[in-house]
Protein backbone atom coordinates (compact mmCIF):
# COMPACT_ATOMS: atom_id res chain seq x y z
CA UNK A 1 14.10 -25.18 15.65
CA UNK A 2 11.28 -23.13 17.00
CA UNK A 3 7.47 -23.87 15.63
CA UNK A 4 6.03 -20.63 14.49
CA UNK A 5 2.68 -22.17 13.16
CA UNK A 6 -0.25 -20.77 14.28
CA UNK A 7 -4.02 -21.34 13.67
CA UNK A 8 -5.35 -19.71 11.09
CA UNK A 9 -8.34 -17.07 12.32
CA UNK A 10 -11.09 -18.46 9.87
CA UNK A 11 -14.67 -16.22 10.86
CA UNK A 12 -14.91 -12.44 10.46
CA UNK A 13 -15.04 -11.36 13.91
CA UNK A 14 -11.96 -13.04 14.88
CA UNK A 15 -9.87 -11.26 11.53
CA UNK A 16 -11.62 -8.27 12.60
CA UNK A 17 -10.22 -8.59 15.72
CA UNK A 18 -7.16 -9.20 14.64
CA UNK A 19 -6.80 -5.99 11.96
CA UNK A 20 -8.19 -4.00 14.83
CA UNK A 21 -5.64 -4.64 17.60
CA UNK A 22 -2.94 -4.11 15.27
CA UNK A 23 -4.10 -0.70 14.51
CA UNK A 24 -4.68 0.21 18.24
CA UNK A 25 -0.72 -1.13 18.78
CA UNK A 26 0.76 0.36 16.23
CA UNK A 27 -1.47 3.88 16.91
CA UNK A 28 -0.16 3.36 20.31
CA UNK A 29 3.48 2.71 19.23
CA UNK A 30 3.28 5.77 17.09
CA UNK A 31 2.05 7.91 19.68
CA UNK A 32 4.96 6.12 22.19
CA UNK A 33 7.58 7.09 19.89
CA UNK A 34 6.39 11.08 19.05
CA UNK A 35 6.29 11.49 22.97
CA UNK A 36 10.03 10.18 23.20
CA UNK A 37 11.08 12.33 20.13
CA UNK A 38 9.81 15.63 21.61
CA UNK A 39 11.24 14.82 24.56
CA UNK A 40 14.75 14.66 23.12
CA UNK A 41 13.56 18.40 21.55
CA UNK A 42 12.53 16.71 17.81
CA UNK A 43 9.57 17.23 15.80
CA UNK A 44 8.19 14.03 15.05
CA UNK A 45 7.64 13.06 11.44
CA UNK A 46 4.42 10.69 10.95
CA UNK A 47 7.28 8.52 8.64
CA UNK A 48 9.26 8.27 11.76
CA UNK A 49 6.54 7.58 14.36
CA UNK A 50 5.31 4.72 11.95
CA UNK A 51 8.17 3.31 10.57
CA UNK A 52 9.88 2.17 14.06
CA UNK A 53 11.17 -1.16 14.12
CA UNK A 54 8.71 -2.22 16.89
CA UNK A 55 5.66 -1.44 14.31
CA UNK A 56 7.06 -3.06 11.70
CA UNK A 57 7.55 -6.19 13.45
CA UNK A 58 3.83 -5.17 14.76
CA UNK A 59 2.63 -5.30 11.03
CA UNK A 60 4.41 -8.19 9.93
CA UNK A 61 4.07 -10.90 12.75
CA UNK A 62 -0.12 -10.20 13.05
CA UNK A 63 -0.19 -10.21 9.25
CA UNK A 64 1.70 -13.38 9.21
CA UNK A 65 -0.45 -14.83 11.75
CA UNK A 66 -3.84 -13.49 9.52
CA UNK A 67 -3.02 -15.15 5.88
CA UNK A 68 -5.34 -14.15 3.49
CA UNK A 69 -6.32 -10.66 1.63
CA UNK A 70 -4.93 -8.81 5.02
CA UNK A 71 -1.72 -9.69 4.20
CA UNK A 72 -2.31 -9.58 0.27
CA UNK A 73 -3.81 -6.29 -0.08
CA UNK A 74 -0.92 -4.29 1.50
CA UNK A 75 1.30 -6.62 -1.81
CA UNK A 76 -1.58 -5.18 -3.95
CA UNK A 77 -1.93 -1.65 -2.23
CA UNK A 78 2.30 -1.05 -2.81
CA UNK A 79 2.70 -2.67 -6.36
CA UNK A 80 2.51 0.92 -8.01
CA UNK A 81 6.10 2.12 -7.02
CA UNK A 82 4.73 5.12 -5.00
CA UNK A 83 2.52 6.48 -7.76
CA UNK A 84 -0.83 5.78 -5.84
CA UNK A 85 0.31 6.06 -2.16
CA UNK A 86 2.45 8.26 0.09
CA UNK A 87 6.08 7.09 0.68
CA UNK A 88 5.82 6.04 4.20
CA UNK A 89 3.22 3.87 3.44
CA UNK A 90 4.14 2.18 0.51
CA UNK A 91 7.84 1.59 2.79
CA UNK A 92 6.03 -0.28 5.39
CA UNK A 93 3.16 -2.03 3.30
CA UNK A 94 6.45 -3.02 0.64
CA UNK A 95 7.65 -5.09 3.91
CA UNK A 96 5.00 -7.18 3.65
CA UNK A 97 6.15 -10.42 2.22
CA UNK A 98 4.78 -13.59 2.06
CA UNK A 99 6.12 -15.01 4.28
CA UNK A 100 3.30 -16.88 6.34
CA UNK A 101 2.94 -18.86 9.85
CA UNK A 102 2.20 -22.14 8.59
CA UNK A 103 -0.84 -24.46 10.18
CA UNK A 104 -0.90 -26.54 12.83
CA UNK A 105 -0.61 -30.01 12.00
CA UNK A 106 -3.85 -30.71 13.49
CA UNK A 107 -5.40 -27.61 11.35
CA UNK A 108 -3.72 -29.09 8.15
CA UNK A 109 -5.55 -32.17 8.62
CA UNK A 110 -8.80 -31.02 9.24
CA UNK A 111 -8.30 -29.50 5.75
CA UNK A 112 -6.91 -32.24 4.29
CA UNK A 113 -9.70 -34.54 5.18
CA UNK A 114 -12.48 -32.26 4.55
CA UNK A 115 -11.11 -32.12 0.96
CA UNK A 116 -9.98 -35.48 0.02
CA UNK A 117 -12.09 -37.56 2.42
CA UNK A 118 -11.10 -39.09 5.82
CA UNK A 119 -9.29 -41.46 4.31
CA UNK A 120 -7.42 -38.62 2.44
CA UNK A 121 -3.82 -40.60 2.80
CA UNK A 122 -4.83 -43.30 0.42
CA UNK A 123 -3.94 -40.78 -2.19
CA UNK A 124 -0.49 -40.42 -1.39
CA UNK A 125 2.49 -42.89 -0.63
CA UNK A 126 4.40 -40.06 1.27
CA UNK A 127 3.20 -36.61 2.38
CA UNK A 128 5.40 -34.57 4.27
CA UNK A 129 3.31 -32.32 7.13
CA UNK A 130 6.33 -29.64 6.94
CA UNK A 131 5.56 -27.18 4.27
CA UNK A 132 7.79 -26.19 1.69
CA UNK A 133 6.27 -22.73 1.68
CA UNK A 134 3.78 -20.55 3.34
CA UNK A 135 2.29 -18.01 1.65
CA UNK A 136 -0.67 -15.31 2.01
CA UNK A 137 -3.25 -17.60 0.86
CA UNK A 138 -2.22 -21.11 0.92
CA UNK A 139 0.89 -23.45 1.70
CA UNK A 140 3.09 -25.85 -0.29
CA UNK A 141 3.68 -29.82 0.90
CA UNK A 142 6.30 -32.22 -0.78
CA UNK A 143 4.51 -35.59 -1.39
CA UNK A 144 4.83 -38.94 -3.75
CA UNK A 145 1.70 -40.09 -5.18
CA UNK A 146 1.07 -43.96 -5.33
CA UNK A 147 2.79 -44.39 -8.94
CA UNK A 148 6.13 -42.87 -7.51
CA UNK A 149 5.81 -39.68 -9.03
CA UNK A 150 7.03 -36.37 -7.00
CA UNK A 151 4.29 -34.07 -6.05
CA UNK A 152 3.85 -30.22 -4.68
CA UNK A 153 0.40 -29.88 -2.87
CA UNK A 154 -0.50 -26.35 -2.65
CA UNK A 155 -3.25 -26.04 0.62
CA UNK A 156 -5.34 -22.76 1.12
CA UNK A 157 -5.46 -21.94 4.66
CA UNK A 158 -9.17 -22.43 5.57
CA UNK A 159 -11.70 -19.29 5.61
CA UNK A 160 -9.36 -16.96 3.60
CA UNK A 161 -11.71 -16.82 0.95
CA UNK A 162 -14.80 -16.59 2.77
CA UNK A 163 -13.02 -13.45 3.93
CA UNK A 164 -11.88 -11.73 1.15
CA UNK A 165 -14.32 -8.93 0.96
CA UNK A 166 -14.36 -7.96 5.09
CA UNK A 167 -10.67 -8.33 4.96
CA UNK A 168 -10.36 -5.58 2.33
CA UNK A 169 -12.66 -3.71 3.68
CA UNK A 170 -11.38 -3.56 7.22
CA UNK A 171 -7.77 -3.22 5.68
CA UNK A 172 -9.04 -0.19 3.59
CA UNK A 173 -10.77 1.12 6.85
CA UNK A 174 -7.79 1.74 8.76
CA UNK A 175 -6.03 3.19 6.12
CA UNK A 176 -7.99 5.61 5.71
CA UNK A 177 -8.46 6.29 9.75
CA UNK A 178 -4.94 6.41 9.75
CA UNK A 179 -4.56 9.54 7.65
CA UNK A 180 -2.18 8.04 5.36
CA UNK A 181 -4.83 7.45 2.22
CA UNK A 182 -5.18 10.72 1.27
CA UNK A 183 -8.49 11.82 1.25
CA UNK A 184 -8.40 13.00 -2.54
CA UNK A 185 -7.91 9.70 -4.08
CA UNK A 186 -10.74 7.46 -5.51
CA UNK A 187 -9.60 4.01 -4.74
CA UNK A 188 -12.87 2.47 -4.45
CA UNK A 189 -12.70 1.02 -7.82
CA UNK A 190 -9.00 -0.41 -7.06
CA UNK A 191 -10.53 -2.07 -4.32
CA UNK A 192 -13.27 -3.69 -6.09
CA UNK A 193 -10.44 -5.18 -8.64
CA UNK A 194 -8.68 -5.83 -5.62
CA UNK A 195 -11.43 -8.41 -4.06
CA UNK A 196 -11.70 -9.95 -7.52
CA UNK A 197 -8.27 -10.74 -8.03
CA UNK A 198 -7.92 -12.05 -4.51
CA UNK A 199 -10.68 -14.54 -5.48
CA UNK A 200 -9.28 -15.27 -8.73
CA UNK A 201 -6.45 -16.28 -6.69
CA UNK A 202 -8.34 -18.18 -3.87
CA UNK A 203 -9.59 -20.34 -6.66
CA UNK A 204 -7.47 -23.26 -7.33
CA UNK A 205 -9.59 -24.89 -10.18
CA UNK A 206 -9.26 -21.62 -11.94
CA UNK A 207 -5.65 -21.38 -10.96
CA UNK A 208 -5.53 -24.89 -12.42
CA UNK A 209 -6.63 -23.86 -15.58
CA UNK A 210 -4.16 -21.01 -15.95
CA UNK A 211 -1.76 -23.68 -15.27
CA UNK A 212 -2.63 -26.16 -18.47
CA UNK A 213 -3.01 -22.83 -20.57
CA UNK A 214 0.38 -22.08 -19.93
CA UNK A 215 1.65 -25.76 -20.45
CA UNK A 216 0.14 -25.29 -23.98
CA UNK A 217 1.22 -22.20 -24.73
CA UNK A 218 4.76 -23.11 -24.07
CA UNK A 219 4.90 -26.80 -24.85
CA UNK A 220 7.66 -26.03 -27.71
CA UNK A 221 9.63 -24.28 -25.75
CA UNK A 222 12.25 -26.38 -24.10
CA UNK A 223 13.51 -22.95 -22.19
CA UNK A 224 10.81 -23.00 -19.82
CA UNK A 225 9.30 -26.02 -17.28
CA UNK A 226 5.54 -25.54 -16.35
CA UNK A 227 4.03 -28.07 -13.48
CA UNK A 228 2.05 -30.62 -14.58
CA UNK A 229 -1.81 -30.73 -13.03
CA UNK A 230 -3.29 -33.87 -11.58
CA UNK A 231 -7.03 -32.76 -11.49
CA UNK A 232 -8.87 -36.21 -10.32
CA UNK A 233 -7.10 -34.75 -6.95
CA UNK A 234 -7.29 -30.71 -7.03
CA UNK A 235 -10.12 -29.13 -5.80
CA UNK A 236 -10.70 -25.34 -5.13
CA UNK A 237 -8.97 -25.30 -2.39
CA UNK A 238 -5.98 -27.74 -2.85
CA UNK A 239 -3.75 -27.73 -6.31
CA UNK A 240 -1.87 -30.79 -6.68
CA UNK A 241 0.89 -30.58 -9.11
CA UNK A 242 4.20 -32.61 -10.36
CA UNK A 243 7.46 -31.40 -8.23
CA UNK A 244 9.97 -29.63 -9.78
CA UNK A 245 13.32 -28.88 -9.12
CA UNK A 246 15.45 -25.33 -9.00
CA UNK A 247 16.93 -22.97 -7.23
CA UNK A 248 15.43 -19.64 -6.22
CA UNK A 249 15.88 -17.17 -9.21
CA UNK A 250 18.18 -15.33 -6.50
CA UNK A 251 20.64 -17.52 -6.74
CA UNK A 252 21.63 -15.97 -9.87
CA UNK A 253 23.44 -12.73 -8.44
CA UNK A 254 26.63 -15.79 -8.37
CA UNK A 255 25.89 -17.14 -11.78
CA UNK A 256 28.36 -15.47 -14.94
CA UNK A 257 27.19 -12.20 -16.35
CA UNK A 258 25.56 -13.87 -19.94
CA UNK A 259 23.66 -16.71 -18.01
CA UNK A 260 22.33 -13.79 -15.85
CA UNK A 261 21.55 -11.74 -18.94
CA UNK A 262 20.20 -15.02 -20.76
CA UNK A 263 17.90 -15.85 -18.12
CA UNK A 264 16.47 -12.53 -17.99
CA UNK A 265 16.29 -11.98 -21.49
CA UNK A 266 14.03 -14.96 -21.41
CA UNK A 267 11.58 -13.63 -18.25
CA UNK A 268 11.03 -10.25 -20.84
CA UNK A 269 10.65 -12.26 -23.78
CA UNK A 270 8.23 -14.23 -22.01
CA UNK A 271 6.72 -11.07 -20.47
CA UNK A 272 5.95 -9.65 -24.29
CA UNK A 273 4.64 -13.59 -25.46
CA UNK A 274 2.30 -12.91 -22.61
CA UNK A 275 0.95 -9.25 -23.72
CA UNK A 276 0.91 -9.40 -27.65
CA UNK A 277 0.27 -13.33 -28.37
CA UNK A 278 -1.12 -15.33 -25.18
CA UNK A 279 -3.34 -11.93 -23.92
CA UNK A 280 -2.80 -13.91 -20.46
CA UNK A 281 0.04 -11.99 -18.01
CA UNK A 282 1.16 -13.92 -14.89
CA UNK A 283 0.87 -10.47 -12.73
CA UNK A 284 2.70 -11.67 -9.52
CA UNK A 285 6.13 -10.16 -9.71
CA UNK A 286 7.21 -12.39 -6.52
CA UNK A 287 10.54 -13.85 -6.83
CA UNK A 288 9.54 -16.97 -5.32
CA UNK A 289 7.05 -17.63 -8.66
CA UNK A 290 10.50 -18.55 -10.09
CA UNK A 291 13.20 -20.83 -10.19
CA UNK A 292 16.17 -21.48 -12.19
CA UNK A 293 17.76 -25.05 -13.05
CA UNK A 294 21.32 -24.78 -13.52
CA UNK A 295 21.45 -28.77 -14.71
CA UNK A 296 19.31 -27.99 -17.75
CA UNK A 297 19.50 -24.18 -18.00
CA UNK A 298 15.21 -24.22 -17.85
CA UNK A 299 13.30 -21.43 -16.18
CA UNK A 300 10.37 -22.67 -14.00
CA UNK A 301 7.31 -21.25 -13.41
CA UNK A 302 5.61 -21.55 -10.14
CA UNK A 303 2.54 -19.64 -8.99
CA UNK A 304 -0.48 -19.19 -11.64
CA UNK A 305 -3.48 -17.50 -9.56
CA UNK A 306 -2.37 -14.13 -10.34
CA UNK A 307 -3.03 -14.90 -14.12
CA UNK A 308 -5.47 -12.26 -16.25
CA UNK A 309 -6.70 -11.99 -19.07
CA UNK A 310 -5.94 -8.83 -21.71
CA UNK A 311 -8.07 -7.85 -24.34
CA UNK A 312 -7.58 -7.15 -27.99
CA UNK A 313 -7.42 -3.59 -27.50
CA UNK A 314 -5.21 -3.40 -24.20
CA UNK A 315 -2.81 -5.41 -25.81
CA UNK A 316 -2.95 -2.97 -28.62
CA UNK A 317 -2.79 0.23 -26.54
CA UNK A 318 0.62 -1.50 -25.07
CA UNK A 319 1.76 -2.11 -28.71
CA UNK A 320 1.23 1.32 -29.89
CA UNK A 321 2.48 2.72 -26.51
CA UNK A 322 5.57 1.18 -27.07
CA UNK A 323 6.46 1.80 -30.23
CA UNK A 324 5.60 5.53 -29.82
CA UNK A 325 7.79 5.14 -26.75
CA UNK A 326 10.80 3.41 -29.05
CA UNK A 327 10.47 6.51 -31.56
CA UNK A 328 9.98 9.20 -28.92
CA UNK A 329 6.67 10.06 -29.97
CA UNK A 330 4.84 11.96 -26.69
CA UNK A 331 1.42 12.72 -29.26
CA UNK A 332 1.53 8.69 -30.09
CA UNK A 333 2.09 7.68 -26.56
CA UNK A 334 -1.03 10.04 -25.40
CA UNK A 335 -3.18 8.80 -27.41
CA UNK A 336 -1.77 4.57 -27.00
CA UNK A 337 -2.10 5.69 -22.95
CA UNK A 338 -6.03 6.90 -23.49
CA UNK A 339 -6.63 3.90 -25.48
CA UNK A 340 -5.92 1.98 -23.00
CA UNK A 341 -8.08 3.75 -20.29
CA UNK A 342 -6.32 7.00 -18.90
CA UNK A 343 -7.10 9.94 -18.02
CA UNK A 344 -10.29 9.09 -17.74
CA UNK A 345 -10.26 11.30 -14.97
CA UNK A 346 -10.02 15.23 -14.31
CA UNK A 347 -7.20 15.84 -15.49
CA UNK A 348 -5.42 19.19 -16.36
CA UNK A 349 -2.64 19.55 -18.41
CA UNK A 350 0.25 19.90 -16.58
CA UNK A 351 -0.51 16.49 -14.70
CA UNK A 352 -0.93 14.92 -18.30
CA UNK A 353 2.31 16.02 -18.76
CA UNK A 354 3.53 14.78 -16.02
CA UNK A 355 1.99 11.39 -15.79
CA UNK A 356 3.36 11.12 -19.78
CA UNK A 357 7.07 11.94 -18.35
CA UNK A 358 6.26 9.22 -16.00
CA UNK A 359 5.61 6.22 -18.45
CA UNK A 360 8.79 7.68 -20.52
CA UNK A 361 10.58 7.05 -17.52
CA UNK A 362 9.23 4.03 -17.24
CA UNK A 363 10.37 2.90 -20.83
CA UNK A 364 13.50 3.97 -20.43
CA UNK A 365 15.25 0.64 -21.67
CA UNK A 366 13.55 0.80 -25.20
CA UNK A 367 15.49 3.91 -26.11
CA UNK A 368 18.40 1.71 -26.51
CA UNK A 369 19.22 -0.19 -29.36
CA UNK A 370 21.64 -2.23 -27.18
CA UNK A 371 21.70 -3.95 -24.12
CA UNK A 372 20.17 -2.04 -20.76
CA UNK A 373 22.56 -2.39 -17.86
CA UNK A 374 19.96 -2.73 -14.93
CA UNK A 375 22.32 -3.79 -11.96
CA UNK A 376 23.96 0.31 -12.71
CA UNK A 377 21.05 1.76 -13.21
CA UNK A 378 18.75 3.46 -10.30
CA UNK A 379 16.05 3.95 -13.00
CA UNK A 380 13.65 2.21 -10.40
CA UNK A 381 14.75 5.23 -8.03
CA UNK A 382 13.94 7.52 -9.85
CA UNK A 383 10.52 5.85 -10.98
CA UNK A 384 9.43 6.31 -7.22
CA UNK A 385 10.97 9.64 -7.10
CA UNK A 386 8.67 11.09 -9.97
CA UNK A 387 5.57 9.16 -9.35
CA UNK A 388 5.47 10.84 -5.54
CA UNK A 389 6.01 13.95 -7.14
CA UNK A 390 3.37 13.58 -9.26
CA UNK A 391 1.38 12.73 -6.54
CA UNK A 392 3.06 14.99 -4.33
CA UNK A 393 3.92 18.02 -5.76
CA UNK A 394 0.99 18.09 -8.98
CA UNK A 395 -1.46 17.15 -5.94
CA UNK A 396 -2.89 14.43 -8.61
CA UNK A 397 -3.39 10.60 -7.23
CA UNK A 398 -3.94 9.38 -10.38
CA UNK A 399 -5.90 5.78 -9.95
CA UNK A 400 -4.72 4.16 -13.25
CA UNK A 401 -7.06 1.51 -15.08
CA UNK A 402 -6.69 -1.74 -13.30
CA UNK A 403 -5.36 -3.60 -16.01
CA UNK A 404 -2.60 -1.20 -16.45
CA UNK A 405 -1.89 -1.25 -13.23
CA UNK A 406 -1.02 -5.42 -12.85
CA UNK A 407 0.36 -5.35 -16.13
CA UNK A 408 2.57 -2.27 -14.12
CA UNK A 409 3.08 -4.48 -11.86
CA UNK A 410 4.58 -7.20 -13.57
CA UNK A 411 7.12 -4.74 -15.47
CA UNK A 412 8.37 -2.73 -12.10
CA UNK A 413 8.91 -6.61 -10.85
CA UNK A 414 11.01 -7.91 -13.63
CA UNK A 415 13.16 -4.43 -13.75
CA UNK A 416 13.60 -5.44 -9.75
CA UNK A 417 14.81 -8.46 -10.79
CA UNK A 418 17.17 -7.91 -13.21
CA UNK A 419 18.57 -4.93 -11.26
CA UNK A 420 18.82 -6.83 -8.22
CA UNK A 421 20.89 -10.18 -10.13
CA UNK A 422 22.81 -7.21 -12.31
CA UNK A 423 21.73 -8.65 -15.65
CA UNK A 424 21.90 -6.68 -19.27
CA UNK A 425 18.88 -7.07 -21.03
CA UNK A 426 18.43 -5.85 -25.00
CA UNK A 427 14.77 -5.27 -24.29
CA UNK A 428 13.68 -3.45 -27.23
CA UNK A 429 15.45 -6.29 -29.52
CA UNK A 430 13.27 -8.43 -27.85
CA UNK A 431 10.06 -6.47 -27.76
CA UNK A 432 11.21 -5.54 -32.22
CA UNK A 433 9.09 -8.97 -33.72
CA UNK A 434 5.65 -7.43 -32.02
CA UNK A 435 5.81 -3.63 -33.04
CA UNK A 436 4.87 -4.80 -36.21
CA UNK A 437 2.78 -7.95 -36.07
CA UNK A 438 0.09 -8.74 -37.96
CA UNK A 439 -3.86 -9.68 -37.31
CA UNK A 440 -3.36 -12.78 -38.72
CA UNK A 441 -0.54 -13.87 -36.49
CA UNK A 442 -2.07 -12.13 -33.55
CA UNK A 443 -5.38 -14.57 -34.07
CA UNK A 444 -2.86 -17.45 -34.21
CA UNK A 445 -2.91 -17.27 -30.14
CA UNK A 446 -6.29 -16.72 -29.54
């Protein structure tokens, strides 16, 4: 089996460096394949001069080979299901998965000892050097600690969060040179919440601390299985946690049609525990954050860096939104929707109009008092379909408050989900016992 680990570029001139030859190749790829389209008598298409398999593979393997906020901004940058950017770009930045080159063995170790000391292997019985997983930001090791018990160590690849702020930067940069971020839009302010989610992320302790929140939080619940955290051997940059077992959610698409719909059913219940009693959403729709136990029919949950925090009132604004959205109520859901921090922009009224079509769209499962059949519906088609033409054809790139927009997130990722397994989810029977709640029991998760 081949080794595709690679060292990780850790100082800014060398990710610089990096971003910068990929956008001379794939400018150069682009230009490559317009030349051989007009001389087969076509009119090139920027979609088609970008999108060629070559550039892709361009993107992906430098990416790969950068870690960090490079490869998590273009995740961040295509979360909004084409509302925010232009088709073609959201199609190759939506290829983007993390799927990292791990570190050398010799890089590992470097890291390894800097953190836990040279004689880091005291701390361990076993530790397997082949990761589990590499992602954007760190990678995952199986290991048994001293008193037998099974352990995931979570590394972060070194200098990704010394780089956070040039990577985005750089990133932005060559979108923009590129001519695909339209000059209209005003994403400054996305990419501010942008650095500081990356370094939420990049912060294990704080990660950590997500992690025991949620352990609480669900304690009672036997339906769910959160890690346990050994802190006397997590630092900020490496999260050691107990092992546990599943499959990847995936798997599922096989599984009957009601343990499909169960499951799921208990991913949105979870999602509106999150909103209207925790205030603390897990915003990282990535499959991979989950896995399913078929032994004892428990959903784990992987992956807490993407954690944030909602306030009273945005948590409110949802609540009202959705119950205007239940009853059909367009004057209730403009006013839940400014609540909770649109159209704080220019705006004129046919766009409002628009963008309120839009989040109808978007609830589209709470107008049914039964079950939603996502595996036969193309409601996320059509999602992308009218949030380019509001982009498109309104000329409006509507920036939407950034807490809306990860809590966005999170719902276009679970409607993925349970459109890509084919489950039937009763979401408004599940989303019923918070339309209504009170103060009282709202304080009760505080």
């Amino acid at each position: 089996m081949a080794d595709n680990s690679s060292q990780v570029p850790t100082n800014r001139f060398s990710r610089f460096t990096g971003l910068a030859t990929l956008a001379g190749r794939v400018a150069g790829g682009m230009l490559a394949e317009g030349a051989r389209q007009m001389v087969q008598g076509n009119r090139p298409s920027s979609k088609s001069m970008l999108l060629t398999p070559a550039n892709i593979k361009r993107v992906t393997d430098q990416l790969a080979h950068m870690r960090g906020a490079a490869m998590k901004l273009g995740q961040l940058l295509s979360m909004d299901s084409g509302e925010l950017l232009p088709a073609e770009l959201t199609e190759l930045l939506a290829r983007l998965r993390a799927n990292a080159n791990p570190m050398p063995a010799k890089q590992l170790s470097q890291v390894l000892r800097q953190e836990l000391g040279e004689d880091w292997q005291q701390h361990f019985a076993d530790f397997s050097f082949k990761p589990m997983a590499a992602a954007s930001i760190g990678q995952v090791h199986q290991a048994y600690h001293d008193n037998g018990d099974k352990l995931a160590v979570k590394i972060q690849y070194p200098g990704v969060k010394t780089s956070i702020d040039s990577d985005v930067d750089n990133v932005a940069s060559l979108l923009k040179l590129s001519g695909l971020l339209p000059a209209e839009i005003e994403y400054q302010s996305l990419l501010t919440e942008a650095k500081k989610q990356l370094k939420n992320e990049a912060d294990y302790l704080q990660e950590a601390a997500y992690l025991q929140r949620y352990r609480q939080y669900l304690a009672s619940d036997d339906a769910f299985v959160v890690p346990e955290v050994y802190p006397a051997l997590s630092s900020a940059n490496i999260l050691i946690m107990s092992y546990v077992a599943g499959e990847p959610i995936e798997t599922l698409q096989a599984a009957p049609q009601a343990e499909r719909d169960r499951v799921l059913g208990l991913m949105f219940s979870l999602f509106f525990r999150e909103l209207f009693e925790f205030k603390l959403v897990q915003t990282d729709p990535n499959f991979a954050n989950y896995l399913y136990n078929r032994q004892s029919q428990q959903l784990v949950l992987l992956d807490f860096g993407a954690c944030r925090d909602y306030s009273e009132q945005i948590s409110n604004g949802y609540r009202a939104l959705f119950a205007s959205a239940c009853d059909n109520d367009l004057v209730g859901m403009e006013q839940a929707l400014t609540k909770i921090g649109f159209f704080s922009q220019n705006i004129l009224a046919p766009q409002k109009t628009a963008v309120l079509n839009l989040v109808e769209l978007a609830c589209e499962p709470l107008h049914q008092s039964g079950a939603f059949d996502f595996g036969h519906s193309d409601l996320a088609l059509r999602l992308r379909q009218a949030g380019t033409a509001l982009s498109m054809q309104q000329n409006y790139w509507h920036s939407p408050p950034a807490d809306a927009l990860f809590l966005h997130r999170k719902i276009a990722g679970l409607y993925l989900l349970a459109a890509r397994i084919g489950a039937r989810v009763n979401v408004r029977q599940l989303l019923e016992p918070y339309l209504h709640q009170t103060v009282t029991e709202q304080e009760t998760y505080a």
